[in-house]
N, C-alpha and C. Protein backbone atom coordinates (compact mmCIF):
# COMPACT_ATOMS: atom_id res chain seq x y z
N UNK A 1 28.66 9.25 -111.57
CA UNK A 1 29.20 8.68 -110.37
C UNK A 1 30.30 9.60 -109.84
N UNK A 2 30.35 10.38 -108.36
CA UNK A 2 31.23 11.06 -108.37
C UNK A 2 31.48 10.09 -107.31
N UNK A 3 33.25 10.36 -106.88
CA UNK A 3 34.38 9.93 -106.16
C UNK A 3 34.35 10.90 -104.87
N UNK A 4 34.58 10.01 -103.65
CA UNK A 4 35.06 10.76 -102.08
C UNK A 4 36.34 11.87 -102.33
N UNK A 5 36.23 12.81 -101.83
CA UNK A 5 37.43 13.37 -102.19
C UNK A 5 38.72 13.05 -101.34
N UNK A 6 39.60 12.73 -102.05
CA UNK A 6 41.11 12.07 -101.38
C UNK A 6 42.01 13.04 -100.88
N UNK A 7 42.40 12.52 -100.03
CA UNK A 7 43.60 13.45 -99.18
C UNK A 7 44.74 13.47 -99.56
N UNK A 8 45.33 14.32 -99.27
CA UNK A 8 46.87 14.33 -100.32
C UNK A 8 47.92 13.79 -99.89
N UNK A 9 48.32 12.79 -100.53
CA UNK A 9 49.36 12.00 -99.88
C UNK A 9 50.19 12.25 -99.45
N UNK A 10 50.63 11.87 -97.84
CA UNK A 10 52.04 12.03 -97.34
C UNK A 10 51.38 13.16 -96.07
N UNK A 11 50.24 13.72 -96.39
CA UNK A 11 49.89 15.30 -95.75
C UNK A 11 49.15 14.77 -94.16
N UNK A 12 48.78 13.79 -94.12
CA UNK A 12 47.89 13.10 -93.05
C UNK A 12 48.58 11.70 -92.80
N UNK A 13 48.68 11.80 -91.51
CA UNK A 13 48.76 9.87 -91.24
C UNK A 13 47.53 9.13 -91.23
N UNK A 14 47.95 8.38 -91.24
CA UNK A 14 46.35 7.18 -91.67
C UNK A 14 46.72 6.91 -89.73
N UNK A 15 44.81 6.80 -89.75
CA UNK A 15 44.73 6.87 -87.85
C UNK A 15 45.23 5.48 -87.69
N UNK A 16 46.22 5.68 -86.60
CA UNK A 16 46.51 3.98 -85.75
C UNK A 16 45.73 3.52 -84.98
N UNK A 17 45.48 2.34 -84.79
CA UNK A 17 44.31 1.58 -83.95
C UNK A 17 45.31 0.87 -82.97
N UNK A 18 44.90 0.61 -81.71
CA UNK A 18 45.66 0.34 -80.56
C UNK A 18 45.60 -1.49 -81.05
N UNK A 19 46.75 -1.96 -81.04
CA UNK A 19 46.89 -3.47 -81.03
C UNK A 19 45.34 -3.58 -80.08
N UNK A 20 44.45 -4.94 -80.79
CA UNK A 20 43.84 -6.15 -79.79
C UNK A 20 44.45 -6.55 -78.90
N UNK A 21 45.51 -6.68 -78.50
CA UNK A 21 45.87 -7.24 -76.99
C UNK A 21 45.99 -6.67 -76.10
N UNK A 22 46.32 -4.92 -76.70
CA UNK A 22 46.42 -4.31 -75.49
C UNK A 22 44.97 -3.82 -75.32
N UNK A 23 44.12 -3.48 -76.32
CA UNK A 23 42.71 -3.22 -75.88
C UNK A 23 41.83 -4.21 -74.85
N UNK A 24 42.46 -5.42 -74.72
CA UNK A 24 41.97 -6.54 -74.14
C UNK A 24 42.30 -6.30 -72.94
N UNK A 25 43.60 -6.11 -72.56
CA UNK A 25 43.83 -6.09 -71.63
C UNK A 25 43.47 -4.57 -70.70
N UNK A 26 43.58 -3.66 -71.19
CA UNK A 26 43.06 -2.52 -70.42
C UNK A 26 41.59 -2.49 -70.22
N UNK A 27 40.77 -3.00 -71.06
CA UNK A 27 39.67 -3.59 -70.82
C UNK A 27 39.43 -4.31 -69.50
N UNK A 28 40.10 -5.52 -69.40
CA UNK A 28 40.25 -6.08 -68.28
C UNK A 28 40.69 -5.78 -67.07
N UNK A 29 41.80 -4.51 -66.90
CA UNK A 29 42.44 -4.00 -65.79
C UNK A 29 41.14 -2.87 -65.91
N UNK A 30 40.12 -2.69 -66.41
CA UNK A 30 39.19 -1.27 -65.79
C UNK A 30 38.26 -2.23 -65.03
N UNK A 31 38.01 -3.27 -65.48
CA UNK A 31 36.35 -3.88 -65.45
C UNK A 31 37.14 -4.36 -63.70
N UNK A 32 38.27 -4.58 -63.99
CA UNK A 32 38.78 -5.47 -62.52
C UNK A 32 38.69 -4.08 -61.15
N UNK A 33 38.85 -2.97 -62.08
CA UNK A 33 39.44 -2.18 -61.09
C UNK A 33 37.44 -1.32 -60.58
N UNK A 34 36.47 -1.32 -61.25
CA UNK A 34 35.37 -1.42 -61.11
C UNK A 34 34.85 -2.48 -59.68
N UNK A 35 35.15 -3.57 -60.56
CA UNK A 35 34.84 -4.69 -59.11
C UNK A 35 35.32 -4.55 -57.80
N UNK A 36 36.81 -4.34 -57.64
CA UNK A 36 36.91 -4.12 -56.86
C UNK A 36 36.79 -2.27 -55.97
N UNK A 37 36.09 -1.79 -57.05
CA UNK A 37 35.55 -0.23 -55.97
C UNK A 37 33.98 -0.59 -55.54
N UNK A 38 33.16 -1.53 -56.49
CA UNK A 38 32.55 -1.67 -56.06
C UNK A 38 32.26 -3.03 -54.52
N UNK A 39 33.30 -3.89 -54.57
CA UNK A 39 33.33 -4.44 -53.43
C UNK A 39 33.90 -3.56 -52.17
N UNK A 40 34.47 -2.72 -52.36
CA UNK A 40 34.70 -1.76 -51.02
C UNK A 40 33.81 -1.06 -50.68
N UNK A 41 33.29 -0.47 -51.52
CA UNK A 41 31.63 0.23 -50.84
C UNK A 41 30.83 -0.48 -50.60
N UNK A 42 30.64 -1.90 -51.08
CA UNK A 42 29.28 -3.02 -50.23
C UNK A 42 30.04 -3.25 -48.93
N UNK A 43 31.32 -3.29 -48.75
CA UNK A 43 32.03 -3.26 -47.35
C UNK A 43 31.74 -2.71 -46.38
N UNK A 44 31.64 -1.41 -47.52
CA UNK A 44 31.52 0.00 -46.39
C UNK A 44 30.24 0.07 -45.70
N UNK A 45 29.44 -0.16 -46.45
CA UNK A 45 28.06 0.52 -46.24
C UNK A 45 27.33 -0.63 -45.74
N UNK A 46 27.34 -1.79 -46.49
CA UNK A 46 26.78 -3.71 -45.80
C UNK A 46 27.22 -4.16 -44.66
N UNK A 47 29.09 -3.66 -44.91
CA UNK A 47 29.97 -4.61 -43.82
C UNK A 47 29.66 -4.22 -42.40
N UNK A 48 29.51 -2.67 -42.22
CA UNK A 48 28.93 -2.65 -41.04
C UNK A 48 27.94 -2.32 -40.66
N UNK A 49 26.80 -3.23 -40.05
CA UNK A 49 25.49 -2.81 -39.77
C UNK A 49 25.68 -3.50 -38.67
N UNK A 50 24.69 -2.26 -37.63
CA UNK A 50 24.08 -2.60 -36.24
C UNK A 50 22.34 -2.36 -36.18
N UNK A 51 21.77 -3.44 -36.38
CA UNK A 51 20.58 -3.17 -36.26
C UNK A 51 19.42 -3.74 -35.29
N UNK A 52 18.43 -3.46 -34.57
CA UNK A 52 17.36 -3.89 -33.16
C UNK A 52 16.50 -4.26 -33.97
N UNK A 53 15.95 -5.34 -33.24
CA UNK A 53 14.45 -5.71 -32.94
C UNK A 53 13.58 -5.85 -31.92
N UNK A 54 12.57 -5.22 -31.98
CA UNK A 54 12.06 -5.35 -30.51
C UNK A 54 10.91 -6.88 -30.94
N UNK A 55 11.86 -7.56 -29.73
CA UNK A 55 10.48 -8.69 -29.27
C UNK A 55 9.19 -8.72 -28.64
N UNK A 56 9.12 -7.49 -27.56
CA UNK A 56 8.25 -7.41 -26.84
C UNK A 56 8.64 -6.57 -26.06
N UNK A 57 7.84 -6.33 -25.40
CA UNK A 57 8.13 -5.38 -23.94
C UNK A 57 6.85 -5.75 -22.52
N UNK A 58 7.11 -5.45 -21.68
CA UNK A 58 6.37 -5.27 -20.82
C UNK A 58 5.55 -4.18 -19.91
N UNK A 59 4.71 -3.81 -19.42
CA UNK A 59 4.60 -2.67 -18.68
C UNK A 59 4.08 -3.01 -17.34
N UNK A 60 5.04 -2.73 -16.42
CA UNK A 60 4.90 -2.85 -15.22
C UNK A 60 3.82 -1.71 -14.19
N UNK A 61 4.22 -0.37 -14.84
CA UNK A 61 3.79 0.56 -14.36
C UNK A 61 4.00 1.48 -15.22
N UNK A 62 2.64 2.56 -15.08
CA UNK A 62 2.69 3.72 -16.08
C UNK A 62 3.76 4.87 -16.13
N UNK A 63 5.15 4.54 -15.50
CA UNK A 63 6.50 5.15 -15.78
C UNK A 63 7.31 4.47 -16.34
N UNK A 64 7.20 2.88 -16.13
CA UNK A 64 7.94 2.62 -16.57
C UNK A 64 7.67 1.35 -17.91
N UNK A 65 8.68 0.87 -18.86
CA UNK A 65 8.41 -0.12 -19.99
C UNK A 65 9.91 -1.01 -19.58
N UNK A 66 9.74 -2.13 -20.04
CA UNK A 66 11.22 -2.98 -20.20
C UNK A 66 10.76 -3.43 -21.31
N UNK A 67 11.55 -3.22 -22.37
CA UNK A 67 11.62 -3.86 -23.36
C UNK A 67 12.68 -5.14 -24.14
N UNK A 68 12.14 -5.38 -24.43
CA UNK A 68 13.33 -7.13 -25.21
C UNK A 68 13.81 -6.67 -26.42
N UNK A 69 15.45 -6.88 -26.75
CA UNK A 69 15.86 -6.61 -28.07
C UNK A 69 16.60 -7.51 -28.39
N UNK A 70 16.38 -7.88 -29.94
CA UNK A 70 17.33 -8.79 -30.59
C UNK A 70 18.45 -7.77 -31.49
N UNK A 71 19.56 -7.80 -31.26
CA UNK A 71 20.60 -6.37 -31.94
C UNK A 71 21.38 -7.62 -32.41
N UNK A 72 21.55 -7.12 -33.47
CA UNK A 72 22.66 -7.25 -34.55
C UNK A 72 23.56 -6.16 -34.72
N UNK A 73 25.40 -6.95 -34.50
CA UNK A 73 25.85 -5.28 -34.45
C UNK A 73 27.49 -6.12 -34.40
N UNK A 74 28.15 -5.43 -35.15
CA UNK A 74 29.78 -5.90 -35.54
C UNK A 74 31.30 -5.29 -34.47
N UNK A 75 31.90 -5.97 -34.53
CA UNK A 75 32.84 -5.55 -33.22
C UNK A 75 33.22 -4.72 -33.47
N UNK A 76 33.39 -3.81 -34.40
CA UNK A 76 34.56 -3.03 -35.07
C UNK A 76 34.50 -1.33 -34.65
N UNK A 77 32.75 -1.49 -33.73
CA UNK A 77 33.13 -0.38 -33.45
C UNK A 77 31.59 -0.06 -32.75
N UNK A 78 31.84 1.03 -31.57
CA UNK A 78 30.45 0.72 -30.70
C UNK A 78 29.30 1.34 -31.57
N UNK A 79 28.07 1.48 -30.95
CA UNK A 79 27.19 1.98 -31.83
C UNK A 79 25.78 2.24 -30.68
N UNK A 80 25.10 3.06 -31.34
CA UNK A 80 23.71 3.40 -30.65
C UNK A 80 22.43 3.03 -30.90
N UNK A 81 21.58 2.66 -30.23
CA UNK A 81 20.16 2.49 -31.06
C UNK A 81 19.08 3.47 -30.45
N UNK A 82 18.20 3.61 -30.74
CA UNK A 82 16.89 5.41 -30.38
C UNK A 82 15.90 4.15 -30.30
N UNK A 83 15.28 4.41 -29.00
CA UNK A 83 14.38 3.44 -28.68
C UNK A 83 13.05 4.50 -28.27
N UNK A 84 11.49 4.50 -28.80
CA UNK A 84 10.75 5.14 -28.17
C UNK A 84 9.11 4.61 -27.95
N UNK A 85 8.97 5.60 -27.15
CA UNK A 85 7.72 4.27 -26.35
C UNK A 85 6.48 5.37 -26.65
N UNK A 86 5.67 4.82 -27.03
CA UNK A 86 4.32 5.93 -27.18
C UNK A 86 2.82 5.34 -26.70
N UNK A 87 1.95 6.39 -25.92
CA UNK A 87 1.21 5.61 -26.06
C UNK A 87 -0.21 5.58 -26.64
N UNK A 88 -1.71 5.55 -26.06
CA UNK A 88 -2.63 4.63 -27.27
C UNK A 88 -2.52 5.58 -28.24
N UNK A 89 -2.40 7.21 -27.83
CA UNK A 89 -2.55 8.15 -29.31
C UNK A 89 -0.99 8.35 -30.04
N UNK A 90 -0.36 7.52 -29.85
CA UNK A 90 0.67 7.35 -30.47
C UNK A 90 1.54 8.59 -30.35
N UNK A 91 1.23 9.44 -28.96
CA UNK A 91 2.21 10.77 -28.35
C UNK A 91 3.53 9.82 -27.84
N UNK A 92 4.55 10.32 -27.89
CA UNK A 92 5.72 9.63 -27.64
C UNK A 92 5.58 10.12 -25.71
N UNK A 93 5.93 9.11 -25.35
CA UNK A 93 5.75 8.97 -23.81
C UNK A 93 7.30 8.88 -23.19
N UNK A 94 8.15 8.29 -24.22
CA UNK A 94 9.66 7.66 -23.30
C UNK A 94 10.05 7.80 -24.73
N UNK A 95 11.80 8.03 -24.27
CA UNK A 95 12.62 8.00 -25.45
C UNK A 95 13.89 7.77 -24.54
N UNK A 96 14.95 7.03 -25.16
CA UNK A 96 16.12 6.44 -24.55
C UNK A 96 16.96 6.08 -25.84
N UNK A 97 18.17 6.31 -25.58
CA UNK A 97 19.23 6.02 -26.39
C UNK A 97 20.09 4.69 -25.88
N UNK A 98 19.74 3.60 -26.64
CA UNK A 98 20.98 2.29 -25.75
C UNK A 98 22.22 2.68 -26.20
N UNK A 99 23.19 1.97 -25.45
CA UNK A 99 24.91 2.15 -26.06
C UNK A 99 25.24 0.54 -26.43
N UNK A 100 25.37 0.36 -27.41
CA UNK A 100 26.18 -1.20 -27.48
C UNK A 100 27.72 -1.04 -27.79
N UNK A 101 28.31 -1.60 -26.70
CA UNK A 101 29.42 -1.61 -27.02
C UNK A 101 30.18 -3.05 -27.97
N UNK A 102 31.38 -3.03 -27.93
CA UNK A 102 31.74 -4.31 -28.74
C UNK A 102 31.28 -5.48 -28.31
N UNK A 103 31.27 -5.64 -27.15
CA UNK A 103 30.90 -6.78 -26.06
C UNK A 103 29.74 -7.53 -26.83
N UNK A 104 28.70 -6.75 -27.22
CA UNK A 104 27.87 -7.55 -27.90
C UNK A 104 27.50 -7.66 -29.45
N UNK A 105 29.12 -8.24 -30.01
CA UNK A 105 29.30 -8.38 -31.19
C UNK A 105 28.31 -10.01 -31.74
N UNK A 106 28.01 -9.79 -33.09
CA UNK A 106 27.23 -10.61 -33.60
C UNK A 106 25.95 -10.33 -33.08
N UNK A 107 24.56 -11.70 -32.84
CA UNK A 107 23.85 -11.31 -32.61
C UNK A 107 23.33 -11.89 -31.08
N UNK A 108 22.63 -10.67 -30.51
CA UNK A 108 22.31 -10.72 -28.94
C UNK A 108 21.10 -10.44 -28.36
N UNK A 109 20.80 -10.56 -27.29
CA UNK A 109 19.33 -10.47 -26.43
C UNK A 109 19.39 -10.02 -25.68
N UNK A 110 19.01 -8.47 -25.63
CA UNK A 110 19.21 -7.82 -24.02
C UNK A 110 17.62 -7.31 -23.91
N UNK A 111 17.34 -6.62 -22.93
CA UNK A 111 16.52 -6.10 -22.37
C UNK A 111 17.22 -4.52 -21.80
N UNK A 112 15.90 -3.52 -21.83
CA UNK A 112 16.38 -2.31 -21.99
C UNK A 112 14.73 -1.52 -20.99
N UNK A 113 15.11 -1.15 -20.10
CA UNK A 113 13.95 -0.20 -19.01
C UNK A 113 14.13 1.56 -19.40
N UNK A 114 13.01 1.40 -19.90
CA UNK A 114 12.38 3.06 -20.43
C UNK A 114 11.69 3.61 -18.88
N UNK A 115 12.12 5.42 -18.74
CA UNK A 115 11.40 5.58 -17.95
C UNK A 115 10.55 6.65 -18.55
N UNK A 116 8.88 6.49 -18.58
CA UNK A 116 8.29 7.15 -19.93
C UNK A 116 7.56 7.91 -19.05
N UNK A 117 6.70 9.15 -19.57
CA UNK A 117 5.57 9.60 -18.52
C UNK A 117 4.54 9.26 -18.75
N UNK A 118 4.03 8.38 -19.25
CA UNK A 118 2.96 8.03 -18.89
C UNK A 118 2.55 5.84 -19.97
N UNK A 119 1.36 5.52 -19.56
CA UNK A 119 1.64 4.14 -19.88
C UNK A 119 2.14 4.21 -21.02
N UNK A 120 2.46 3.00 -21.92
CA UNK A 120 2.63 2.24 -22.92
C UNK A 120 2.14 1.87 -23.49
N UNK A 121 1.73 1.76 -24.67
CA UNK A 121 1.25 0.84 -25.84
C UNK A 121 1.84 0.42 -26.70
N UNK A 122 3.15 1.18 -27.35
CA UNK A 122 3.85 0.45 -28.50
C UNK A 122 5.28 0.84 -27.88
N UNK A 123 6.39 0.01 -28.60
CA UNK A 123 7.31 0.60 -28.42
C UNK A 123 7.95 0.33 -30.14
N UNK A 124 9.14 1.20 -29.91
CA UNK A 124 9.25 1.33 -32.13
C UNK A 124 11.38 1.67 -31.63
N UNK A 125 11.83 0.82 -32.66
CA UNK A 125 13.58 1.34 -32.49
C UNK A 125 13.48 2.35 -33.83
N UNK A 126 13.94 3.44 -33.69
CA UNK A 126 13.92 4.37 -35.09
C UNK A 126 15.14 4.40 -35.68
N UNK A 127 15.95 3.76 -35.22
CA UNK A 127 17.25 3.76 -35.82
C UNK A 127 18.58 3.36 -34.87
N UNK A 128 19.13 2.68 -35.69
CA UNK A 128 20.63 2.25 -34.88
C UNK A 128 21.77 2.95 -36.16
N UNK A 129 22.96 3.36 -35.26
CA UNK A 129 24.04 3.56 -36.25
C UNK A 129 25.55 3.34 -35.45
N UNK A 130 26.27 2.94 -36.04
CA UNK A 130 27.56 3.17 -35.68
C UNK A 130 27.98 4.24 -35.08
């Protein structure tokens, strides 16, 4: 049976272990300080969204489209949406940029006139942003 070999007394401190209370608690001040970085970036990135729907549109004439939008979009700051109109071969015909300003904070119903070159068949929002 051989023996661990021992260290020579006095030559090493024996390792200290941090009190349980304070491990508890710094524990708790990281996990807190986690939550709240992660509630500022769902802020950031959730809190503000401006986003379209198109309801429909109409075509009056092969220049022009009016289209219907339902926008969702927060006061805090204006924002744009890319609206484009294509038609049966799905060649983009009209393209228009709306402006929403604060005015139509929360959610709203406007209508929006494309002037395209030639008819309509679909219309598509490709993106809204702040």
């Amino acid at each position: 049976m051989t023996t661990a070999p021992r260290r020579p007394e006095g030559r090493y401190d024996e390792p200290r272990r941090l009190p349980r209370q304070l491990v508890v608690l710094l524990t708790g001040l990281l996990g807190l300080a986690v939550l709240i970085g992660a509630y500022a970036a769902y802020r950031h990135v959730a809190g503000h969204t401006t986003s379209a729907t198109v309801l429909g549109f109409d075509v009056p004439d092969d220049g022009h489209v009016v289209v219907r939008l339902e926008v969702r979009h927060d006061r805090e700051k204006d924002a744009r949406c890319e609206l484009v109109a294509y038609d049966r071969d799905h060649v983009t015909v009209g393209h228009q940029t709306l402006q929403l300003g604060r005015d139509l904070a929360g959610r709203a119903r406007i209508s929006a006139t494309l002037t395209t070159s030639g008819r309509t068949y679909a219309v598509r929002v490709t993106g809204c942003s702040p």
